[in-house]
N, C-alpha and C. Protein backbone atom coordinates (compact mmCIF):
# COMPACT_ATOMS: atom_id res chain seq x y z
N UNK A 1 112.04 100.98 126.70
CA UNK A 1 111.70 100.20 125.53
C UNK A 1 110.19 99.98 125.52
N UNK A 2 109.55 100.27 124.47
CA UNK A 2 108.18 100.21 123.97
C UNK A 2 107.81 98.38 124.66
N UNK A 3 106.39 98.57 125.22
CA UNK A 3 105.53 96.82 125.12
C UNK A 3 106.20 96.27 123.85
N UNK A 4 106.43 95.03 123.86
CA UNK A 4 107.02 93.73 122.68
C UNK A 4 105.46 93.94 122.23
N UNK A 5 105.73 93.33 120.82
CA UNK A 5 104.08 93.52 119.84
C UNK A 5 103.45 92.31 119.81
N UNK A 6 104.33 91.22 120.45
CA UNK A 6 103.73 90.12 120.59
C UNK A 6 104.59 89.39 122.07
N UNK A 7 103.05 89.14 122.93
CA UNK A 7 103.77 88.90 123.93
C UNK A 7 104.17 87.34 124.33
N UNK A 8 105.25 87.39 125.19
CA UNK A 8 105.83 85.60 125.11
C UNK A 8 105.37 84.59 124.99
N UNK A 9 103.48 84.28 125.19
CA UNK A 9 102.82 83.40 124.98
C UNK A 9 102.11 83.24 123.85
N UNK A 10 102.18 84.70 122.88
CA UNK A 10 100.97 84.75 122.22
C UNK A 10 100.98 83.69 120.68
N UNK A 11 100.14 83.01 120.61
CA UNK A 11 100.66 81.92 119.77
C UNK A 11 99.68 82.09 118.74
N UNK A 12 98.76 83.46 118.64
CA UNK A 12 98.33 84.29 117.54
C UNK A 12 99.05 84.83 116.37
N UNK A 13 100.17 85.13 116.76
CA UNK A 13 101.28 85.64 115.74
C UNK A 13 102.14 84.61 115.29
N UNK A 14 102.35 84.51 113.87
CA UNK A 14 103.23 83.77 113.32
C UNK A 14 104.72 83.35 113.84
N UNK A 15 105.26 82.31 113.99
CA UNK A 15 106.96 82.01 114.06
C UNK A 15 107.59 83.36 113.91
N UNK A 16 107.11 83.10 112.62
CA UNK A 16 108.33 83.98 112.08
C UNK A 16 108.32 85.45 112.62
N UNK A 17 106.77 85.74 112.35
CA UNK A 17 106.40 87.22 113.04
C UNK A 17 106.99 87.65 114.92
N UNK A 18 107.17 86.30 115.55
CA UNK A 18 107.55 86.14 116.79
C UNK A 18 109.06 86.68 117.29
N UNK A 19 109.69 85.76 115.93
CA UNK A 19 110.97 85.72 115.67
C UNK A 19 111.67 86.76 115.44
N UNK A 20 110.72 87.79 114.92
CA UNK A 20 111.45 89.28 114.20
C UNK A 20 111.19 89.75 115.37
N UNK A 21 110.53 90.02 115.81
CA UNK A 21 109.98 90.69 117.44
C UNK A 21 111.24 90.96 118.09
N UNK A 22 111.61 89.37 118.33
CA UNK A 22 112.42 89.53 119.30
C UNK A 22 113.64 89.63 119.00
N UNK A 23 114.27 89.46 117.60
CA UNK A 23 115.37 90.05 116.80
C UNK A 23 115.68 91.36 116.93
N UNK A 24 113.99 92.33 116.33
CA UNK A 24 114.60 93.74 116.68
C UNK A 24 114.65 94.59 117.98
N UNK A 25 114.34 93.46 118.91
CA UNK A 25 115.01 93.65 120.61
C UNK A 25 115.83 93.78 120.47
N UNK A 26 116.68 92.59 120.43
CA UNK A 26 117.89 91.96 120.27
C UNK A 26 118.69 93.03 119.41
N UNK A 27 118.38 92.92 118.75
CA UNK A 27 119.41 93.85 117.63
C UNK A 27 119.28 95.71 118.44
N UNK A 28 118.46 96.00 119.13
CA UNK A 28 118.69 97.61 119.12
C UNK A 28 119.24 97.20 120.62
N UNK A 29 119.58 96.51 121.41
CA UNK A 29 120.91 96.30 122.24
C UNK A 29 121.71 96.44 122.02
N UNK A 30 121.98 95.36 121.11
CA UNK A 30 123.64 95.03 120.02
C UNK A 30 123.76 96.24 119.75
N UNK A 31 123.00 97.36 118.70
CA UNK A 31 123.39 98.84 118.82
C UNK A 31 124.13 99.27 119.84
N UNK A 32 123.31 99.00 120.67
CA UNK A 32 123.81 100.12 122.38
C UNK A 32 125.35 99.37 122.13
N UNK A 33 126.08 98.25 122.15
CA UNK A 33 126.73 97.91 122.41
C UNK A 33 128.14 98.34 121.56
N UNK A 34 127.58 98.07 120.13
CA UNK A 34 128.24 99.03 119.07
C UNK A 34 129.32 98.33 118.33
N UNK A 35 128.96 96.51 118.52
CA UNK A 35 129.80 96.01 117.48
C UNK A 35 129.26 95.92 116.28
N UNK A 36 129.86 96.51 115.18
CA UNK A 36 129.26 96.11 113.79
C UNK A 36 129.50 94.73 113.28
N UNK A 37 129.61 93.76 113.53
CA UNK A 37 129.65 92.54 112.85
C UNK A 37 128.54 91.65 113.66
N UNK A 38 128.38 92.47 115.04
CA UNK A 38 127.05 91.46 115.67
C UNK A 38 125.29 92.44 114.86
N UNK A 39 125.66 93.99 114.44
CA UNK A 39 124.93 94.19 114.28
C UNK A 39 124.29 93.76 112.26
N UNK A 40 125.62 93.65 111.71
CA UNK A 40 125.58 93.28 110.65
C UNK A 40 124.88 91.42 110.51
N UNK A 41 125.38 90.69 111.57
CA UNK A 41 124.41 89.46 111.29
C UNK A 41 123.36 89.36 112.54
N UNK A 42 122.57 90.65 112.91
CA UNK A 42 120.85 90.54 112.95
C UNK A 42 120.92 90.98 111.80
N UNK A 43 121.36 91.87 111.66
CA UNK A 43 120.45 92.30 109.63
C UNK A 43 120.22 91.41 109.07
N UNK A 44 121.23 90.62 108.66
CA UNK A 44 121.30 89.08 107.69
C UNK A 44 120.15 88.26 108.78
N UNK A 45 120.04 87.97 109.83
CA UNK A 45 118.80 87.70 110.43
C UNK A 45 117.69 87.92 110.03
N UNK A 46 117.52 88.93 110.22
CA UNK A 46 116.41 89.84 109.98
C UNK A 46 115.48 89.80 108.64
N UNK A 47 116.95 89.80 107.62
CA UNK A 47 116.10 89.73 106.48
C UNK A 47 115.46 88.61 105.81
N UNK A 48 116.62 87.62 106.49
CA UNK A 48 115.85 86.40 106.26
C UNK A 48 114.62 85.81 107.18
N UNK A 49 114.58 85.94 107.70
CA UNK A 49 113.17 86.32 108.53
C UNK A 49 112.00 87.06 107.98
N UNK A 50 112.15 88.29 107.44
CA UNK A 50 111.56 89.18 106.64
C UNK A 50 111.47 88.25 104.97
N UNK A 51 111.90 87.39 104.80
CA UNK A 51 111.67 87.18 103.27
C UNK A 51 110.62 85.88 103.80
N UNK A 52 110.45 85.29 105.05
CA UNK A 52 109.83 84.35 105.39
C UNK A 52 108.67 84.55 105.51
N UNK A 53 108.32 85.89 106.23
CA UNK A 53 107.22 86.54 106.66
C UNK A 53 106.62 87.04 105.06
N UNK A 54 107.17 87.00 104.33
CA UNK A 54 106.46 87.76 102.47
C UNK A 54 106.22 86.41 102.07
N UNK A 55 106.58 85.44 101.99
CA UNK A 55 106.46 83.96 101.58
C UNK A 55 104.99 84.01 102.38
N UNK A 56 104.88 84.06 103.81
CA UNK A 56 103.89 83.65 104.33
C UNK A 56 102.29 84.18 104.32
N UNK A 57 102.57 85.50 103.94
CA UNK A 57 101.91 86.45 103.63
C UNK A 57 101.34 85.67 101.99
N UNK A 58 102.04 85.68 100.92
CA UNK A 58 101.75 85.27 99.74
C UNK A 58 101.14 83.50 99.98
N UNK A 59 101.06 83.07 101.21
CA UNK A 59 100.63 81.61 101.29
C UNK A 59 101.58 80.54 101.17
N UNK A 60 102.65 80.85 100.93
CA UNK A 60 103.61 79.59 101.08
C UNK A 60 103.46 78.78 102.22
N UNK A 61 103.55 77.58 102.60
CA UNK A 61 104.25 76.72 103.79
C UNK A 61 105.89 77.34 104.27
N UNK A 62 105.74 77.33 105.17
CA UNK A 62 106.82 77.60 106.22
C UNK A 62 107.96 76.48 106.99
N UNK A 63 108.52 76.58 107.10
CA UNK A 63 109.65 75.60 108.09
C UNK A 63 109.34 76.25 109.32
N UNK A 64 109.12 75.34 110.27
CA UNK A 64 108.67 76.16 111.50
C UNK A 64 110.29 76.78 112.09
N UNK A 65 110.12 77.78 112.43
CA UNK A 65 111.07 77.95 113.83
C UNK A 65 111.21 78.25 114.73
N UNK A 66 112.62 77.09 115.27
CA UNK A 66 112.70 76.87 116.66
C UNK A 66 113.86 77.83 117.02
């Protein structure tokens, strides 16, 4: 597996940007593993994550997450 793009301390990168990071870890395991309903809600993860990161990008305020 490729270096993470943001590493566990780095508090340069956004929440959210943090958050996807380690989602699409997470999620290309769940692949290896090969249930579709765990891989179907990272997607739903994911994208909502991804619609957070376009909000943030365009300047919105954020809900932090924990």
């Amino acid at each position: 597996m490729p270096d993470r793009p943001f590493p566990a301390g780095d508090e340069s990168a956004s929440a959210a940007a943090r958050a996807a990071a380690r989602c699409l870890e997470a999620r290309e395991a769940i692949g290896q593993v090969g249930d579709p309903t765990l891989q179907a809600l990272f997607d739903l993860l994911l994208l909502q994550i991804g619609r957070n990161l376009a909000k943030e990008l365009q300047g919105e305020p954020q809900i932090a997450l924990k």
